[in-house]
C-alpha atoms as a PDB file:
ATOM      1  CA  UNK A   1      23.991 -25.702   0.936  1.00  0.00           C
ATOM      2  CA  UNK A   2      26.646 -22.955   1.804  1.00  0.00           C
ATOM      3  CA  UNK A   3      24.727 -20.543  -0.498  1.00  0.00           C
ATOM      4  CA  UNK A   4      21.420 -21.023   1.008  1.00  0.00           C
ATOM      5  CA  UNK A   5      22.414 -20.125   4.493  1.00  0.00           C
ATOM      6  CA  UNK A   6      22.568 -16.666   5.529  1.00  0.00           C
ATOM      7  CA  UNK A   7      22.636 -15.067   9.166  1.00  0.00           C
ATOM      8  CA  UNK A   8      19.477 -13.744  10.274  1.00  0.00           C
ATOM      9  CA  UNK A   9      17.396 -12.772  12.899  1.00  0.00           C
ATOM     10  CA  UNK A  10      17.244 -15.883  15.181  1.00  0.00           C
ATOM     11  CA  UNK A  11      13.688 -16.865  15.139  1.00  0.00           C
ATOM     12  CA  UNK A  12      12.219 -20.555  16.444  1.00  0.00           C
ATOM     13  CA  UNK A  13      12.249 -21.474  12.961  1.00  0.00           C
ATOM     14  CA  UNK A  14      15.126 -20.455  11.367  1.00  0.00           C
ATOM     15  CA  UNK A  15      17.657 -21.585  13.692  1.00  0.00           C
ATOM     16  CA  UNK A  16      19.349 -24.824  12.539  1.00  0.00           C
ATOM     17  CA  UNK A  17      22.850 -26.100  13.619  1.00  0.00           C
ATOM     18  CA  UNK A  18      25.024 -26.852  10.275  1.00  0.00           C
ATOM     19  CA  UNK A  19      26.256 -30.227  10.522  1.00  0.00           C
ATOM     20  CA  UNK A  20      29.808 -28.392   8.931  1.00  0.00           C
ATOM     21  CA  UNK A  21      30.446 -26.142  11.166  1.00  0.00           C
ATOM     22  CA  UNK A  22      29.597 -28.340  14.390  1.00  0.00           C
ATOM     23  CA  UNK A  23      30.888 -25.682  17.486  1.00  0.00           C
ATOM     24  CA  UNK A  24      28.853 -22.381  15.846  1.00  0.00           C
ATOM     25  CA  UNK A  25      25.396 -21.747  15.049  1.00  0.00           C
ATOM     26  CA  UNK A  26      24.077 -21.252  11.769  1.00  0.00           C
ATOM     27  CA  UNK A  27      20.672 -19.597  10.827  1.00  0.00           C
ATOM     28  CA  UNK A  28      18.756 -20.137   7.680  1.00  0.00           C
ATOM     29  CA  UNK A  29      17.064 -17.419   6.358  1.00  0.00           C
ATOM     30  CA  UNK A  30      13.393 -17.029   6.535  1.00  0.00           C
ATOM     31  CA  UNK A  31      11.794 -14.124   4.913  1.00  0.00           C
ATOM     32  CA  UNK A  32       8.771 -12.703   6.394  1.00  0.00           C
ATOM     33  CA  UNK A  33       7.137 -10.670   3.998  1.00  0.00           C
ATOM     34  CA  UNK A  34       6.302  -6.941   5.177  1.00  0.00           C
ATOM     35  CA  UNK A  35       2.441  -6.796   5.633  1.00  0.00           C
ATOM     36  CA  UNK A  36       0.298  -3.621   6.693  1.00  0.00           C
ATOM     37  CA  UNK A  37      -3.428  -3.675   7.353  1.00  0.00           C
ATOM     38  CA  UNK A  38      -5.553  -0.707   8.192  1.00  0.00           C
ATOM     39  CA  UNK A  39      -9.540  -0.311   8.461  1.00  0.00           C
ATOM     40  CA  UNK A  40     -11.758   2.266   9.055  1.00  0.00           C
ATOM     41  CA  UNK A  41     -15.045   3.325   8.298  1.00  0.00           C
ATOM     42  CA  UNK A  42     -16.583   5.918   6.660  1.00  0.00           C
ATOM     43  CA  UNK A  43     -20.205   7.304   7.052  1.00  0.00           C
ATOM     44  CA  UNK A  44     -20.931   6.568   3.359  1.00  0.00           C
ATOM     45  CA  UNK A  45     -22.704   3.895   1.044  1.00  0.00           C
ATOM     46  CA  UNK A  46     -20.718   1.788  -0.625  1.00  0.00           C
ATOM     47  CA  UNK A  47     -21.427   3.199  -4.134  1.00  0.00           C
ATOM     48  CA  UNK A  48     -19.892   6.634  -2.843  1.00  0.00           C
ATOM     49  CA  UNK A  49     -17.044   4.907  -1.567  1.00  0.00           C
ATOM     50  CA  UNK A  50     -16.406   2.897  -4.973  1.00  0.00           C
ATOM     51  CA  UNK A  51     -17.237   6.233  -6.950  1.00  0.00           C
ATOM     52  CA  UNK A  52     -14.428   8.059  -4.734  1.00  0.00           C
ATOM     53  CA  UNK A  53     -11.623   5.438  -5.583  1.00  0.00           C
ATOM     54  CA  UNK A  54     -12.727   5.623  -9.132  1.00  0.00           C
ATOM     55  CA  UNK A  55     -11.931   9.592  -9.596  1.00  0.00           C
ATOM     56  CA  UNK A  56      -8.203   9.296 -11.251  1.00  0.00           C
ATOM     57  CA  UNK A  57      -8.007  12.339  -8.821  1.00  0.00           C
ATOM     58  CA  UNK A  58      -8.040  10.380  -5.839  1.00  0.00           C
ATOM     59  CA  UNK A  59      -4.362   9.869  -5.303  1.00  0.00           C
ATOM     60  CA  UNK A  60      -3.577  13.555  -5.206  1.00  0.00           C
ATOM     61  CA  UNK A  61      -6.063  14.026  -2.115  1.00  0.00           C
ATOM     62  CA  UNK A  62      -5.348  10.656  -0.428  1.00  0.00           C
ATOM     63  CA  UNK A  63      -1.650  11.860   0.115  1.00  0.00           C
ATOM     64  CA  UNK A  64      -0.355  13.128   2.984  1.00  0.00           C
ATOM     65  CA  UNK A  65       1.725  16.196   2.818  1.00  0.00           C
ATOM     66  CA  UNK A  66       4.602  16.522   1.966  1.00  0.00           C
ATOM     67  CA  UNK A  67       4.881  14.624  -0.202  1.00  0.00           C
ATOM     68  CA  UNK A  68       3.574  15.728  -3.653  1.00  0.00           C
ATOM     69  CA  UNK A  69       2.079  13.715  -6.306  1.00  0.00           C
ATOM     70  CA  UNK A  70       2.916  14.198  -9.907  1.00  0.00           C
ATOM     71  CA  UNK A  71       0.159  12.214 -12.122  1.00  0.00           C
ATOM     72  CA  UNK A  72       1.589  11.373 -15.659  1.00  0.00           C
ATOM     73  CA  UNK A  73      -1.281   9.252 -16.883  1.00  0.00           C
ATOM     74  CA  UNK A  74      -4.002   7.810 -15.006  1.00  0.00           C
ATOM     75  CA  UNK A  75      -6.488   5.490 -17.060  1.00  0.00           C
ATOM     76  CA  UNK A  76     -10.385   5.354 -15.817  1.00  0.00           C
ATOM     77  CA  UNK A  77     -10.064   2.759 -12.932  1.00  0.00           C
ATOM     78  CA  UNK A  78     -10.790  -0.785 -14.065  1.00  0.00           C
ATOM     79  CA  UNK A  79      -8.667  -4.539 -14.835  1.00  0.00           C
ATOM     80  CA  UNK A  80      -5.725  -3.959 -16.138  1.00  0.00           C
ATOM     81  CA  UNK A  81      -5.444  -0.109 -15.927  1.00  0.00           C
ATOM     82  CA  UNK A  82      -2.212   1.471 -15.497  1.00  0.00           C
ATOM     83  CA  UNK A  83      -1.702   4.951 -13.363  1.00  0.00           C
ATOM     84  CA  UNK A  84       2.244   6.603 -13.901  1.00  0.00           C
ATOM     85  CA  UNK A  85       3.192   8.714 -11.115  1.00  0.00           C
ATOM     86  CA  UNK A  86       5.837  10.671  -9.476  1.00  0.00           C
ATOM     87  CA  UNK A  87       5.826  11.052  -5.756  1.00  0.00           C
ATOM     88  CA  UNK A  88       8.279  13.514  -4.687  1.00  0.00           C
ATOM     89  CA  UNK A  89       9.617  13.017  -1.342  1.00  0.00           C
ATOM     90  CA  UNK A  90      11.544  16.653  -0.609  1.00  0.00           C
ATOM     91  CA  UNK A  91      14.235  16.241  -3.682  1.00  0.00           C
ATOM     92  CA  UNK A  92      14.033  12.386  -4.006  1.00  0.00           C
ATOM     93  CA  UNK A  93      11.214  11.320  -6.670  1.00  0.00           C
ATOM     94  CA  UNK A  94       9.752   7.941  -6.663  1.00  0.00           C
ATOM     95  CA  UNK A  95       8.730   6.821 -10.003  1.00  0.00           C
ATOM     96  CA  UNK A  96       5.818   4.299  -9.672  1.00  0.00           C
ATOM     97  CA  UNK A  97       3.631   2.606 -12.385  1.00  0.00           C
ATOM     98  CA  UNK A  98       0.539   0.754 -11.553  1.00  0.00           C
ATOM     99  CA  UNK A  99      -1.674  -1.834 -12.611  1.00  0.00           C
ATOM    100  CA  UNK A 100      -5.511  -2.577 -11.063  1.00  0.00           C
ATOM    101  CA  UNK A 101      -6.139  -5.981 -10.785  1.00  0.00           C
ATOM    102  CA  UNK A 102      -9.489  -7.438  -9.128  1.00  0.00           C
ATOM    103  CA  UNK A 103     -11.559  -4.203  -9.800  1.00  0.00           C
ATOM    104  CA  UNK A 104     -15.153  -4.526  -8.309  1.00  0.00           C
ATOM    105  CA  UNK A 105     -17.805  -2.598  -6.779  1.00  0.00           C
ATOM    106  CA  UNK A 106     -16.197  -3.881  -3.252  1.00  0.00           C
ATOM    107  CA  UNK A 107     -12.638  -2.530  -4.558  1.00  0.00           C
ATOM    108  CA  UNK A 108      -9.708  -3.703  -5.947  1.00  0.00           C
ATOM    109  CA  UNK A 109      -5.546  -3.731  -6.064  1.00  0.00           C
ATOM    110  CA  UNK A 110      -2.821  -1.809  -6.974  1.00  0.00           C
ATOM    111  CA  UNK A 111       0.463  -3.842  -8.169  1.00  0.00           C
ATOM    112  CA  UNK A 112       3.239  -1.702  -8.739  1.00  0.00           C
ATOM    113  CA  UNK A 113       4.728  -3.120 -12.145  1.00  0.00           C
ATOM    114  CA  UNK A 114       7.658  -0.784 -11.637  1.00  0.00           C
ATOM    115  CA  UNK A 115       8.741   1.519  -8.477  1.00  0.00           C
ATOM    116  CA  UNK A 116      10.955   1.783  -5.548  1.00  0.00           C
ATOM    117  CA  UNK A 117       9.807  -1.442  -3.904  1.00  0.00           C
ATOM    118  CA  UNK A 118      10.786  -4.969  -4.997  1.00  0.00           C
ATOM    119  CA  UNK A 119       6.846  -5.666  -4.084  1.00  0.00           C
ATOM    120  CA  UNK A 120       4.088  -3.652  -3.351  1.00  0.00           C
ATOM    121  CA  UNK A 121       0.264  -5.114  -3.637  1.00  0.00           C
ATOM    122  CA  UNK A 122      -2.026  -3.218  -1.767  1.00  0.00           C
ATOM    123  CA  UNK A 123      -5.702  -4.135  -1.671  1.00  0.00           C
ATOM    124  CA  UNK A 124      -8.582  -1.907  -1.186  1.00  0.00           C
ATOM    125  CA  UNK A 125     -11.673  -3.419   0.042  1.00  0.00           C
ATOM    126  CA  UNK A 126     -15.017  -1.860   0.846  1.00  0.00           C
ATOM    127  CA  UNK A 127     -17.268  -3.702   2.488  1.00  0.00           C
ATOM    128  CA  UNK A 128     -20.358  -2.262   3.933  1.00  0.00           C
ATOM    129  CA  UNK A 129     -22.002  -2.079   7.325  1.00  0.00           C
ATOM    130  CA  UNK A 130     -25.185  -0.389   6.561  1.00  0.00           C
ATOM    131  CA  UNK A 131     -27.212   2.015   4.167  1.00  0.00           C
ATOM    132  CA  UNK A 132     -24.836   4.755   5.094  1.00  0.00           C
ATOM    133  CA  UNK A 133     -21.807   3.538   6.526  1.00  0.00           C
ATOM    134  CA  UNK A 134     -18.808   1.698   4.628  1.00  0.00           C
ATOM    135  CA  UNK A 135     -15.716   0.075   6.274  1.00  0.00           C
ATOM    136  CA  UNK A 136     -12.612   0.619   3.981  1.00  0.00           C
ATOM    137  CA  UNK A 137      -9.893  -2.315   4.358  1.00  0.00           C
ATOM    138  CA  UNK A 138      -6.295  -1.435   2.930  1.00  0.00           C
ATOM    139  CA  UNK A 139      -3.833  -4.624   2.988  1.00  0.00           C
ATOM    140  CA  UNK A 140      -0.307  -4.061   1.534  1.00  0.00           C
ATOM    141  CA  UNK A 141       2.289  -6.367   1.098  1.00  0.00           C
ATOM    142  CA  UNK A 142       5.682  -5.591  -0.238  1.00  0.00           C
ATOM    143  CA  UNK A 143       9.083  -6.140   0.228  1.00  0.00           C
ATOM    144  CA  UNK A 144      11.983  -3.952  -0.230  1.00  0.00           C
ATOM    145  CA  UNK A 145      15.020  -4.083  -3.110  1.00  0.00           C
ATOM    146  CA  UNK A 146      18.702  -4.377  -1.870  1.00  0.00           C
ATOM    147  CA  UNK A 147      20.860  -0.981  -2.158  1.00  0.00           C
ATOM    148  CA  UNK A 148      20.130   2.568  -1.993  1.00  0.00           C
ATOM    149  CA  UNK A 149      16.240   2.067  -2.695  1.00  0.00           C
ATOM    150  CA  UNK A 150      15.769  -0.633  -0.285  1.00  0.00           C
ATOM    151  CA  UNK A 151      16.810   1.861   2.402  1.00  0.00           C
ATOM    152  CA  UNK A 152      14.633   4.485   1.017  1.00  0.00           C
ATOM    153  CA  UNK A 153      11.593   1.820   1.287  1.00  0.00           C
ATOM    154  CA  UNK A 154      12.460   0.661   4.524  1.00  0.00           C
ATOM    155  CA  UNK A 155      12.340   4.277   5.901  1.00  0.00           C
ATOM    156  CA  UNK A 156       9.392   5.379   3.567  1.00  0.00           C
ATOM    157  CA  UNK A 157       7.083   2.452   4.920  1.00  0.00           C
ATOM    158  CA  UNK A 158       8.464   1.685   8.126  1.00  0.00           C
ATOM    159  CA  UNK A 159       5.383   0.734   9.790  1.00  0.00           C
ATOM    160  CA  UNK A 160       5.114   4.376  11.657  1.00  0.00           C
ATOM    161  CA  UNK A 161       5.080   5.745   8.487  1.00  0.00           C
ATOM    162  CA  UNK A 162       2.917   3.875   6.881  1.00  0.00           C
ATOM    163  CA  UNK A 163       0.208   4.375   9.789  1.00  0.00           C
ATOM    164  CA  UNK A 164       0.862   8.196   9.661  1.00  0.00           C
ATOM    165  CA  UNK A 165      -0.072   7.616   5.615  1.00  0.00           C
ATOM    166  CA  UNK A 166      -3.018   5.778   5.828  1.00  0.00           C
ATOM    167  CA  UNK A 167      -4.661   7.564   9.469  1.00  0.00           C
ATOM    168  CA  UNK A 168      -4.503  10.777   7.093  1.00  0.00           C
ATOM    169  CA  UNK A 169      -5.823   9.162   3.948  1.00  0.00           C
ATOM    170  CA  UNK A 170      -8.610   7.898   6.647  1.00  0.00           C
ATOM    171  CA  UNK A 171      -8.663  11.642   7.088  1.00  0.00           C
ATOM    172  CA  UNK A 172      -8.732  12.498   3.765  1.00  0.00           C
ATOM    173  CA  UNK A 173     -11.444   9.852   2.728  1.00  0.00           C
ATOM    174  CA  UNK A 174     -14.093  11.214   5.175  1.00  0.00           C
ATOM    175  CA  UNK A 175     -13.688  14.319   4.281  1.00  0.00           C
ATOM    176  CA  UNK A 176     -13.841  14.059   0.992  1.00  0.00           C
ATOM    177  CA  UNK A 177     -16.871  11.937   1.370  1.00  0.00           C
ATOM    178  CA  UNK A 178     -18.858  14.700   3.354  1.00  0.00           C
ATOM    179  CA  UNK A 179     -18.041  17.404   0.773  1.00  0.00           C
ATOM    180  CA  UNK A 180     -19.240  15.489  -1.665  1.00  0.00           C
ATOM    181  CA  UNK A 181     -22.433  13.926  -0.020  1.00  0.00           C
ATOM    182  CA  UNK A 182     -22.909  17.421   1.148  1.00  0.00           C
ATOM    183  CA  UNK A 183     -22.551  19.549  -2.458  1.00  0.00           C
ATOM    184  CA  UNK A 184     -24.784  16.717  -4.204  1.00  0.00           C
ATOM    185  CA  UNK A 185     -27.899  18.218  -5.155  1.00  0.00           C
ATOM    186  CA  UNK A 186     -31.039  16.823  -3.358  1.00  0.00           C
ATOM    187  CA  UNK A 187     -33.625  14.985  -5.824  1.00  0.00           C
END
């Protein structure tokens, strides 16, 4: 029992007085995963949107200065894909590799199978609202490794950091999605 008590954050639910140790309180660790979500829409159909995630250049224009992305190999988008990168953050370079799962036409998720996290799923989801207009979902959950990484992750994607990340890649999207649309010959 001593093993699986730790001191936490008091919360309503991990609080719990140890029976051995009768004059002090003891918490039990509960883990609450890390979890970002962030939607926005873009004034695109949904097969533009799809198409745009698909490009294996989509990484280097979805991230936010200044940080700069190093592609090793990016496969075509689809199950079981696997995109190697290097983001370098100033000196410090994040090694990441990849793997789509769940690929459809209405998106699909990124699992890093090795990287700087000790978790990191995040889920793209298009879904859209008209002919024209597409509302792009990103959910992430991860959770952070113990030692000199987990303090890199927890300052990486703190969640002010993680907004500042994804309002630019909200940025980045629309743009990119009005170039395009706009440089598409008519029929």
């Amino acid at each position: 029992m001593a093993e699986s008590l730790r001191h936490c954050v008091p919360t309503p639910a991990c609080a719990k007085l140890s029976a051995s140790t009768p004059t002090s309180f003891v918490f039990r660790q509960q883990y609450v995963m890390p979890v970002f979500d962030y939607s926005f829409t873009v004034d695109a159909p949904l097969e533009a949107v799809r198409d745009f995630h698909r490009d294996t250049s989509a990484l280097k224009t979805l991230t936010p200065p200044p940080t700069i992305v190093q592609l090793h190999s990016i496969e075509p988008l689809g199950e079981g894909s696997v995109s190697r990168f290097t983001l370098w953050v100033g000196p410090l370079p994040l090694k990441w590799k990849a793997v789509h799962r769940n690929v459809s036409d209405r998106g699909f998720t990124d699992v890093q199978a090795e990287g700087p996290a000790a978790k990191w799923e995040h889920t793209h989801t298009f879904v859209p609202v008209s002919a024209g207009v597409t509302e792009i979902r990103e959910h992430i959950e991860y959770e952070h490794k113990h030692g000199f990484w987990g303090l890199v992750t927890r300052a990486l994607f703190s969640w002010p950091n993680l907004w500042f990340m994804f309002t630019y890649r909200k940025l980045a999207t629309r743009w990119a999605l009005r170039h395009r649309h706009s440089t598409q010959p008519l029929p």
